[in-house]
Protein backbone atom coordinates (compact mmCIF):
# COMPACT_ATOMS: atom_id res chain seq x y z
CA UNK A 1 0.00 0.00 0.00
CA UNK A 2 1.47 3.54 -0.43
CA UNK A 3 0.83 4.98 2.86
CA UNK A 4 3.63 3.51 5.04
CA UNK A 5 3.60 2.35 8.26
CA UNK A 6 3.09 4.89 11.24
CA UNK A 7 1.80 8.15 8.43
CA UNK A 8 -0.70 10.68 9.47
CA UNK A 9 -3.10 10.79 7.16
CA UNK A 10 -5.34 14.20 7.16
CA UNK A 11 -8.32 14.71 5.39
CA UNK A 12 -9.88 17.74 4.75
CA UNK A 13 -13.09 19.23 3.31
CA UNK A 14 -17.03 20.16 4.12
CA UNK A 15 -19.53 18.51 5.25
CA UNK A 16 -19.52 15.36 2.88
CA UNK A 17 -16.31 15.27 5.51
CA UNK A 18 -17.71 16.44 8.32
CA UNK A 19 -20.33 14.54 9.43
CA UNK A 20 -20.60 14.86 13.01
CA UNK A 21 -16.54 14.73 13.77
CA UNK A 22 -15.19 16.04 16.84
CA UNK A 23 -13.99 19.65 17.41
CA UNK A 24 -11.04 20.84 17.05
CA UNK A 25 -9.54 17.97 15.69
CA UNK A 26 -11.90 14.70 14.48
CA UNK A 27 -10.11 11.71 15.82
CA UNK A 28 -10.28 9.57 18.81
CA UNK A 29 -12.91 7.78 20.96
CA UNK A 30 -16.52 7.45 20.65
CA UNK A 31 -17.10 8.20 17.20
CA UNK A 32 -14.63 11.49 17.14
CA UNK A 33 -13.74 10.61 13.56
CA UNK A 34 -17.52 11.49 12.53
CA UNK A 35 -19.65 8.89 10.32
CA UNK A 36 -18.32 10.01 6.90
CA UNK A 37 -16.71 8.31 4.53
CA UNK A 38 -13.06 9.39 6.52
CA UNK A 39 -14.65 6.62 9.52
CA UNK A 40 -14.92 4.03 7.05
CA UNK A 41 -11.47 4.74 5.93
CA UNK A 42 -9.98 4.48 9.14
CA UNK A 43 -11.87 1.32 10.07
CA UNK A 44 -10.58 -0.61 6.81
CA UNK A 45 -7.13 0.37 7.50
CA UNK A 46 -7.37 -0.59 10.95
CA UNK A 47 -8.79 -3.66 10.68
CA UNK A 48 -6.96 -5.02 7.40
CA UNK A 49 -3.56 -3.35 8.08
CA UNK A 50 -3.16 -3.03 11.97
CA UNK A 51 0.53 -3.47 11.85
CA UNK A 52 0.89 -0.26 9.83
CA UNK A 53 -0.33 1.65 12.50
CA UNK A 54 -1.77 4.60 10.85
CA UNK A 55 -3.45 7.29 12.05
CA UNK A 56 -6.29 9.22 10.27
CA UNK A 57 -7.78 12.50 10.88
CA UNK A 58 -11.02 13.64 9.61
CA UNK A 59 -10.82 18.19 8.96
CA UNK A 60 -14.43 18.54 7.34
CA UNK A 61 -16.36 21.29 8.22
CA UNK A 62 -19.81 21.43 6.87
CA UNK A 63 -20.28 24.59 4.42
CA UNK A 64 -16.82 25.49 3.39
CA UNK A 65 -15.65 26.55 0.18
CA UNK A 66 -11.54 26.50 -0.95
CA UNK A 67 -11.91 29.84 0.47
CA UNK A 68 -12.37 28.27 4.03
CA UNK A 69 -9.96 25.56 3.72
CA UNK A 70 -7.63 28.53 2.39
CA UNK A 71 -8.26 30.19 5.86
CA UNK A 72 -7.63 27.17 8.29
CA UNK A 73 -5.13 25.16 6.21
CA UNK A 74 -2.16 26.43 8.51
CA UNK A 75 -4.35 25.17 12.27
CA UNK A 76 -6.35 22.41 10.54
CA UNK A 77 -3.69 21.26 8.30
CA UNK A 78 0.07 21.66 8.32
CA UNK A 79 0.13 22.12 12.08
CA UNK A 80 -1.02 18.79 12.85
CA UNK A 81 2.27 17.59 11.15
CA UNK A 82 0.78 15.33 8.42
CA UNK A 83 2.75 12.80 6.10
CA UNK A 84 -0.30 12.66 3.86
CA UNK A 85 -2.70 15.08 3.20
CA UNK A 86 -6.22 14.17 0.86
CA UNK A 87 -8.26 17.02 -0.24
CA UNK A 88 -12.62 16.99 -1.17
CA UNK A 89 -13.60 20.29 -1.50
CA UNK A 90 -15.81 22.22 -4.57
CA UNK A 91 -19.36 21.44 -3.29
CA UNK A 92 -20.29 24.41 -1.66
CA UNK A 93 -17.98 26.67 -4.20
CA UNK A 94 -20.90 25.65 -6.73
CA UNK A 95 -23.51 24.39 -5.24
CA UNK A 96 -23.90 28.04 -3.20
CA UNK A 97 -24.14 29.78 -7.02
CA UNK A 98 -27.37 28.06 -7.65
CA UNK A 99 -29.15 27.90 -3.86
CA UNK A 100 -28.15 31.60 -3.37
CA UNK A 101 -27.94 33.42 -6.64
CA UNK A 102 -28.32 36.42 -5.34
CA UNK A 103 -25.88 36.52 -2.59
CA UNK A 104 -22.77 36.65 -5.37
CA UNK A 105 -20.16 37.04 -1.95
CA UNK A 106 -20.46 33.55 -1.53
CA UNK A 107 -19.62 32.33 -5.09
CA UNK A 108 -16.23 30.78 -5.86
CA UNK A 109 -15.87 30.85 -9.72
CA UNK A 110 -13.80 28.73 -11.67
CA UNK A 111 -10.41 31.00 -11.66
CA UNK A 112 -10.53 31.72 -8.11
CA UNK A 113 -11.50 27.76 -7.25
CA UNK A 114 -8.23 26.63 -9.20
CA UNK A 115 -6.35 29.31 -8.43
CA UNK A 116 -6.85 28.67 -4.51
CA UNK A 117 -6.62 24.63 -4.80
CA UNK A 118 -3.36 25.12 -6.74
CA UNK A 119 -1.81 27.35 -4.65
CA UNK A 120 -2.77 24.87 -1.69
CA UNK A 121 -1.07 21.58 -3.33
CA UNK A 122 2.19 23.65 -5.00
CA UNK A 123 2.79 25.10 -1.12
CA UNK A 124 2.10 21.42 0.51
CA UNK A 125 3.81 19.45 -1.33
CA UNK A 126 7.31 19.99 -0.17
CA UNK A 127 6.54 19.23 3.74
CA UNK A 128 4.36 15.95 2.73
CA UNK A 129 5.02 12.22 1.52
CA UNK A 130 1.96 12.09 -0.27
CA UNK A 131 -1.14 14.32 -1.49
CA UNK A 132 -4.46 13.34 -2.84
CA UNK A 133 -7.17 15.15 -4.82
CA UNK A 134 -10.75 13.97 -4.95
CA UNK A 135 -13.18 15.18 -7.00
CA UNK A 136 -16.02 17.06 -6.50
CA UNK A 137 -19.47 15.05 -7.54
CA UNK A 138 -23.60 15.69 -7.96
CA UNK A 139 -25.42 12.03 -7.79
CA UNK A 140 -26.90 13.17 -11.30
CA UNK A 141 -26.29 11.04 -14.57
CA UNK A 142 -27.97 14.14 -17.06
CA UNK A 143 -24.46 15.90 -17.76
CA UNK A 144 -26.83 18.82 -19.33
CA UNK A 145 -28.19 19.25 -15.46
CA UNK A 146 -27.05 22.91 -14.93
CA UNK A 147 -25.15 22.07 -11.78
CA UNK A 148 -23.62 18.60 -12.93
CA UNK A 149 -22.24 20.79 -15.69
CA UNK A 150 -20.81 23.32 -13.70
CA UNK A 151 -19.50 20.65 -10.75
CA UNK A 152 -18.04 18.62 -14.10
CA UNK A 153 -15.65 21.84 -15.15
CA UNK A 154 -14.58 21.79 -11.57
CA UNK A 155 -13.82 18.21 -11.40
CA UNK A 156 -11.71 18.88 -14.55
CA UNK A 157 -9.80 21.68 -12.62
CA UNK A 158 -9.15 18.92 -10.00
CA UNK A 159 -7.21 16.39 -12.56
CA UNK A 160 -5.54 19.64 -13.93
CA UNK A 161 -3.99 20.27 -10.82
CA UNK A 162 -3.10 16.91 -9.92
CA UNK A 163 -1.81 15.57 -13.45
CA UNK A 164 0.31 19.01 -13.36
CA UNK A 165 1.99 17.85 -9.86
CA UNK A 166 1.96 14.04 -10.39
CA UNK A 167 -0.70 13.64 -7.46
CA UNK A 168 -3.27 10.82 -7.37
CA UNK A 169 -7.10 11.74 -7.95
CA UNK A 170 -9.68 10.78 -7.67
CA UNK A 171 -12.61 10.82 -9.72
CA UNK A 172 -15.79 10.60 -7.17
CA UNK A 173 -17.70 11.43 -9.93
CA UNK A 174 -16.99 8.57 -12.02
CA UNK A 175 -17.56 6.66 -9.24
CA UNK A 176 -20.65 7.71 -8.04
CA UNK A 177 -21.78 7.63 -12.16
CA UNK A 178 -21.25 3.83 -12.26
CA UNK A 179 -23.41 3.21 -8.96
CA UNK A 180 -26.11 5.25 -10.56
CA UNK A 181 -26.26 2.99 -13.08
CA UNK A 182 -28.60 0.43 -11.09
CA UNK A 183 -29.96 2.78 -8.71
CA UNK A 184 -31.77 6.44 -8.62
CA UNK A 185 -29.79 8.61 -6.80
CA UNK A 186 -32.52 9.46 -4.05
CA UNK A 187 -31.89 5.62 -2.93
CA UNK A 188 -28.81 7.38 -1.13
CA UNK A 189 -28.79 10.98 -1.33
CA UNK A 190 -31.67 13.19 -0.41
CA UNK A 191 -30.14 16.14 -2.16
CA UNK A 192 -27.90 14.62 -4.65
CA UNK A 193 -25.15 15.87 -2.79
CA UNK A 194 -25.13 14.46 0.97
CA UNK A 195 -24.43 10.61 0.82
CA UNK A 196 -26.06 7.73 3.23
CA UNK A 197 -23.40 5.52 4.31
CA UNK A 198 -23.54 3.69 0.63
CA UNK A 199 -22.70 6.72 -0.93
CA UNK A 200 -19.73 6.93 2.00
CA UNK A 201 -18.55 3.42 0.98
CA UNK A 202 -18.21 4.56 -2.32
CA UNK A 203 -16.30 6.99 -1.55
CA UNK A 204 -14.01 5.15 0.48
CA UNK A 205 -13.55 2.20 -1.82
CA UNK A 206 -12.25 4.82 -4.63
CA UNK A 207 -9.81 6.37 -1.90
CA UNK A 208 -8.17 2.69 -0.85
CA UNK A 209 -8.29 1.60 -4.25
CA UNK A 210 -6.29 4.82 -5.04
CA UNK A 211 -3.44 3.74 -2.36
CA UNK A 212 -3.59 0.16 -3.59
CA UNK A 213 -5.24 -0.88 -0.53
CA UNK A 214 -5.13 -4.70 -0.61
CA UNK A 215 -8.54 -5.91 -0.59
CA UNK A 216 -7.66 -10.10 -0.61
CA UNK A 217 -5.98 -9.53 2.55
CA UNK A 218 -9.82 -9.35 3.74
């Protein structure tokens, strides 16, 4: 697997993150970690590699934008000393441009979106082993949807970034495409953006498939 033995892995984002994690830092006893997809994570690795020791660390907060992550990257991020760092974030930058039109403050366009995220990785990577980028996703197969358009060009700013620093990504999108496949996407999203814990397990088989997580060692 490419996360060694004894790493810190971060993760940070909104609420797709969040999910009821512990303040200030999610990670510890009695469901501290929160009941994302970051849980699920940690309970895989723990249970399938437990000799590697590793330590995860959920940094969602519900509602933020790159902007936010921007603001608490130095607290939430590089000072809790992290060997790898994965990044979700791009929900709220679009999703708040077509629940508040109005309220244009609160809109992070394209530029400023890759323009932030970039500026992130290019700074991080020198005081990390490793750095992932996930995708941004809507649970809605019609690509002509206005905002599974708009989360799509986002999603391609992602893979720019990471292709441009030889990072892994991943593509929740594509992901959360194939499921929908077979199912409606109100069978695990009431929004098409907040998951049930199928939609979580989705997203954390794509993240240990992207660190060659050994799944016949089950």
């Amino acid at each position: 697997m490419l996360i060694q033995n004894n790493s810190k892995l971060v993760i940070i984002g909104d609420s797709i993150s969040d999910f009821e994690r512990a303040r200030p830092v999610g990670e510890g006893l009695f469901g501290a970690i929160g009941k994302s997809y970051i849980g699920l994570i940690d309970a895989f690795l723990k249970m399938i590699y437990p000799q590697s020791r590793i330590r995860v660390v959920n940094m969602g907060t519900s509602g933020d934008t790159i902007r936010d992550i921007k603001n608490r990257w130095g607290t939430d991020v590089l000072d809790l000393n992290p060997d790898w760092v994965a990044i979700l974030i791009g929900i709220n930058d679009i999703w708040r441009q077509f629940d508040s039109p109005l309220i244009t403050e609160s809109h992070v366009y394209n530029d400023e979106y890759e323009k932030t995220l970039s500026n992130l990785v290019e700074n991080t990577i020198p005081k990390v082993k490793g750095l992932i980028l996930m995708t941004p996703f809507f649970m809605e197969l019609n690509q002509k949807d206005p905002m599974r358009a708009k989360m799509d060009e986002y999603g391609v700013i992602v893979k720019k970034i990471a292709k441009k620093n030889h990072l892994i990504c991943i593509d929740l999108q594509a992901a959360f495409d194939s499921y929908l496949q077979y199912y409606n996407s109100s069978s695990i999203t009431w929004d098409r953006v907040h998951p049930d814990t199928v939609g979580h397990m989705i997203i954390a088989r794509a993240f240990l498939n992207s660190v060659e997580f050994d799944w016949n060692k089950m």
